[in-house]
C-alpha atoms as a PDB file:
ATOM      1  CA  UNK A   1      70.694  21.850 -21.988  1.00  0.00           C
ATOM      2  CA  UNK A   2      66.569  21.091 -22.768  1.00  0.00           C
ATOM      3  CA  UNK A   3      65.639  22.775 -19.946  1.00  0.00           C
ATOM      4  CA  UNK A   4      67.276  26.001 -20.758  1.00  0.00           C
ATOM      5  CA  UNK A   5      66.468  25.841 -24.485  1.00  0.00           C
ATOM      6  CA  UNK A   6      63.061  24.969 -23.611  1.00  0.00           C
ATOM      7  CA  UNK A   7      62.939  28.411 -20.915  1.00  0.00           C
ATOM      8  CA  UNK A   8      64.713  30.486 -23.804  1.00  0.00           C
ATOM      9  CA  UNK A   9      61.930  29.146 -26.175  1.00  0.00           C
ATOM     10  CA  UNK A  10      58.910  29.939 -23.782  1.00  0.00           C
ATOM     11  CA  UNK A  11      60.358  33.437 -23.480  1.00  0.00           C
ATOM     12  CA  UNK A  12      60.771  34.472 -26.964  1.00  0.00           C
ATOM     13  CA  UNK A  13      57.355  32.886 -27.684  1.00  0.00           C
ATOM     14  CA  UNK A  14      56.106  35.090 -24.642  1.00  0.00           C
ATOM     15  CA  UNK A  15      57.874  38.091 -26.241  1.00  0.00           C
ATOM     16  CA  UNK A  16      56.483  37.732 -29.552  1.00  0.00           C
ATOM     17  CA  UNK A  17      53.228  36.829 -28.482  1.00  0.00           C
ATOM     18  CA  UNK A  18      52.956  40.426 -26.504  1.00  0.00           C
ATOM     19  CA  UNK A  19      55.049  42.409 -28.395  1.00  0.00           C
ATOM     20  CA  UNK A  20      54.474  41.295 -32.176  1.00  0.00           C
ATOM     21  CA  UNK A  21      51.445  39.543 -32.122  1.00  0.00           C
ATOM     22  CA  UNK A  22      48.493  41.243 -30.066  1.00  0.00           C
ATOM     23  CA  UNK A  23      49.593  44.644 -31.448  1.00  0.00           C
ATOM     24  CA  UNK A  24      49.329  43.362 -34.758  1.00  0.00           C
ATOM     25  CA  UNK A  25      45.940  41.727 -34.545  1.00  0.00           C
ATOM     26  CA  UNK A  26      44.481  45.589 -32.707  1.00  0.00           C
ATOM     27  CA  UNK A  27      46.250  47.182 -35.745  1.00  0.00           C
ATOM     28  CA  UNK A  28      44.424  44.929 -38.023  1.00  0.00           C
ATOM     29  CA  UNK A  29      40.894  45.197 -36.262  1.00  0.00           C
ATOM     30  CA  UNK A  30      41.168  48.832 -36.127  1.00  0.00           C
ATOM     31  CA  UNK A  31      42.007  49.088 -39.586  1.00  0.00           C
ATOM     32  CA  UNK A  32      38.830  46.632 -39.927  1.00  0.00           C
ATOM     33  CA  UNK A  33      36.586  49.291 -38.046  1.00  0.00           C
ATOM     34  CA  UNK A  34      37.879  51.938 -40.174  1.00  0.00           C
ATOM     35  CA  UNK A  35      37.217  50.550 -43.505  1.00  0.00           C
ATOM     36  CA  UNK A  36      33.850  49.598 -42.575  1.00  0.00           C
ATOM     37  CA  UNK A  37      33.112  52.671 -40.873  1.00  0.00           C
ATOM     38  CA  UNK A  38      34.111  54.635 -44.528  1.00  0.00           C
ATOM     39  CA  UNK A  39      31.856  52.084 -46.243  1.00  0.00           C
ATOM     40  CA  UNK A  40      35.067  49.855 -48.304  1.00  0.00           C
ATOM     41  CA  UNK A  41      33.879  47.806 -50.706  1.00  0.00           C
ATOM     42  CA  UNK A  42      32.952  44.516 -49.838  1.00  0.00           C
ATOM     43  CA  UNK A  43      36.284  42.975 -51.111  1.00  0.00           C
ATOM     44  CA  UNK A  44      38.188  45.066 -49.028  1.00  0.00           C
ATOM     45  CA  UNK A  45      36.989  44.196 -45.464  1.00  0.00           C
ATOM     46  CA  UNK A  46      36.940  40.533 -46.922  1.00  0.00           C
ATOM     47  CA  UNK A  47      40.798  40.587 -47.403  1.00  0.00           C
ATOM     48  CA  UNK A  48      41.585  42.594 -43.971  1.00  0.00           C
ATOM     49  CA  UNK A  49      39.298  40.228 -42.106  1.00  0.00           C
ATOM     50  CA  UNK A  50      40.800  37.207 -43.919  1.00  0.00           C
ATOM     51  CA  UNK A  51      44.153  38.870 -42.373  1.00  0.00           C
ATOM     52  CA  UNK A  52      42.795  38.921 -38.719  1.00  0.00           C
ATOM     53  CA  UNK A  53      41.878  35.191 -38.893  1.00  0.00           C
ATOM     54  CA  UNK A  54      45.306  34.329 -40.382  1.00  0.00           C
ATOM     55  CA  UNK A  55      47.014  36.514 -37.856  1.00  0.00           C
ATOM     56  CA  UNK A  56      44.789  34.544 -34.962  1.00  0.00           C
ATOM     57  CA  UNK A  57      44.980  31.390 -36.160  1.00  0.00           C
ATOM     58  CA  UNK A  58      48.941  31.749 -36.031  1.00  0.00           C
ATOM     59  CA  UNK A  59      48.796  33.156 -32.520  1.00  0.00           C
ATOM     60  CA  UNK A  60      46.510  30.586 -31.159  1.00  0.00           C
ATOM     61  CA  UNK A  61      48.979  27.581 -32.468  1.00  0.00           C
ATOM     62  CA  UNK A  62      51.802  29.660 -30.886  1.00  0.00           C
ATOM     63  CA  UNK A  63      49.913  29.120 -27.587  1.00  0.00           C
ATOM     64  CA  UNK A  64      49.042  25.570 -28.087  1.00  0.00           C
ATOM     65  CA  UNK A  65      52.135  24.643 -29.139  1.00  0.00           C
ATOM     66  CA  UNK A  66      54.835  26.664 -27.084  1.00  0.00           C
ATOM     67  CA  UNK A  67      53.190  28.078 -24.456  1.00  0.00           C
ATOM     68  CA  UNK A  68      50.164  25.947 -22.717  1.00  0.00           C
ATOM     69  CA  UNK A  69      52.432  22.803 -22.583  1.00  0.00           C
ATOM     70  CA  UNK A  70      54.940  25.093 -21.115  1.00  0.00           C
ATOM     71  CA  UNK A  71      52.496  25.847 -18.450  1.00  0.00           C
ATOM     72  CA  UNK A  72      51.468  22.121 -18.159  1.00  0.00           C
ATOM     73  CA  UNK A  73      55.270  21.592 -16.913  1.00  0.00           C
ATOM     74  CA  UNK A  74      55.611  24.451 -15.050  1.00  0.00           C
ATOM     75  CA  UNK A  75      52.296  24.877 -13.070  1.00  0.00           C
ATOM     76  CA  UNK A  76      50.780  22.781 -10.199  1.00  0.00           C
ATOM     77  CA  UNK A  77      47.010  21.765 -10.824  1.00  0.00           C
ATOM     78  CA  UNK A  78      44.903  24.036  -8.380  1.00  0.00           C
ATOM     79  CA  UNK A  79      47.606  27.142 -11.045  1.00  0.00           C
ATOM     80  CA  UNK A  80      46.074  25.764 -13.717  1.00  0.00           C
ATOM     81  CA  UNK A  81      42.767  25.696 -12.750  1.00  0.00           C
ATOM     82  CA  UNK A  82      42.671  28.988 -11.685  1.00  0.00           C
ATOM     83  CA  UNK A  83      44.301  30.080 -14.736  1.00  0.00           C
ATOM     84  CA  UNK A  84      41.480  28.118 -16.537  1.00  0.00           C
ATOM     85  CA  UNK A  85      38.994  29.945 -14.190  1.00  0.00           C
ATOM     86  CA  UNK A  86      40.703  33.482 -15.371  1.00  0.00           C
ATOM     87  CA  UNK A  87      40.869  32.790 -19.028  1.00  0.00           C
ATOM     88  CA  UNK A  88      36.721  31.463 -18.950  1.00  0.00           C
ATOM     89  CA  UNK A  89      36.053  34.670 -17.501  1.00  0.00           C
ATOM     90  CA  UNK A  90      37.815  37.099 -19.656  1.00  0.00           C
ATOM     91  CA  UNK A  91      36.405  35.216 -22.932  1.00  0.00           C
ATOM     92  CA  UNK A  92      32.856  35.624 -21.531  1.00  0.00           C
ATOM     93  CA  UNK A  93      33.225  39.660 -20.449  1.00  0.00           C
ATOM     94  CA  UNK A  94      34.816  40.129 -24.080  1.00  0.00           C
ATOM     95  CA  UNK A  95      32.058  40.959 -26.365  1.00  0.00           C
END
């Protein structure tokens, strides 16, 4: 029933989040690196980097929409927190 649909949705979501969607968004900011590294014109990096956002912006409302409420329904309080905790973390040691 809902439950199962809503653990077969979570999963796929999960799937293409990993699989699809963070490989992408390296690709794209390697390719970003690249160009700017072999001095592309101005208009170039614009359109890769207007990519990137497009490509984050989808993966974030994947996440907000799918896979945080998920975890809302799933997880205990003191989970989340410490999820919370581990997420704060990683944003501030990313550069």
């Amino acid at each position: 029933g809902q439950i199962h649909a809503g653990g077969d949705l979570l999963r796929a979501t999960l799937a293409e989040l990993s699989e699809v969607d963070h490989p992408a968004i390296l690709l794209a900011e390697e390719q970003l690196r690249d160009l700017s590294a072999g001095g592309a014109a101005p208009a170039q990096l614009a359109t890769v980097a207007r990519d990137i956002l497009a490509l984050i912006e989808s993966h974030f409302a994947k996440e907000e929409q799918v896979l945080f409420p998920a975890a809302r329904q799933m997880l205990d309080r003191a989970t989340l927190d410490r999820l919370g905790e581990a997420m704060s973390a990683f944003g501030a040691a990313t550069p």
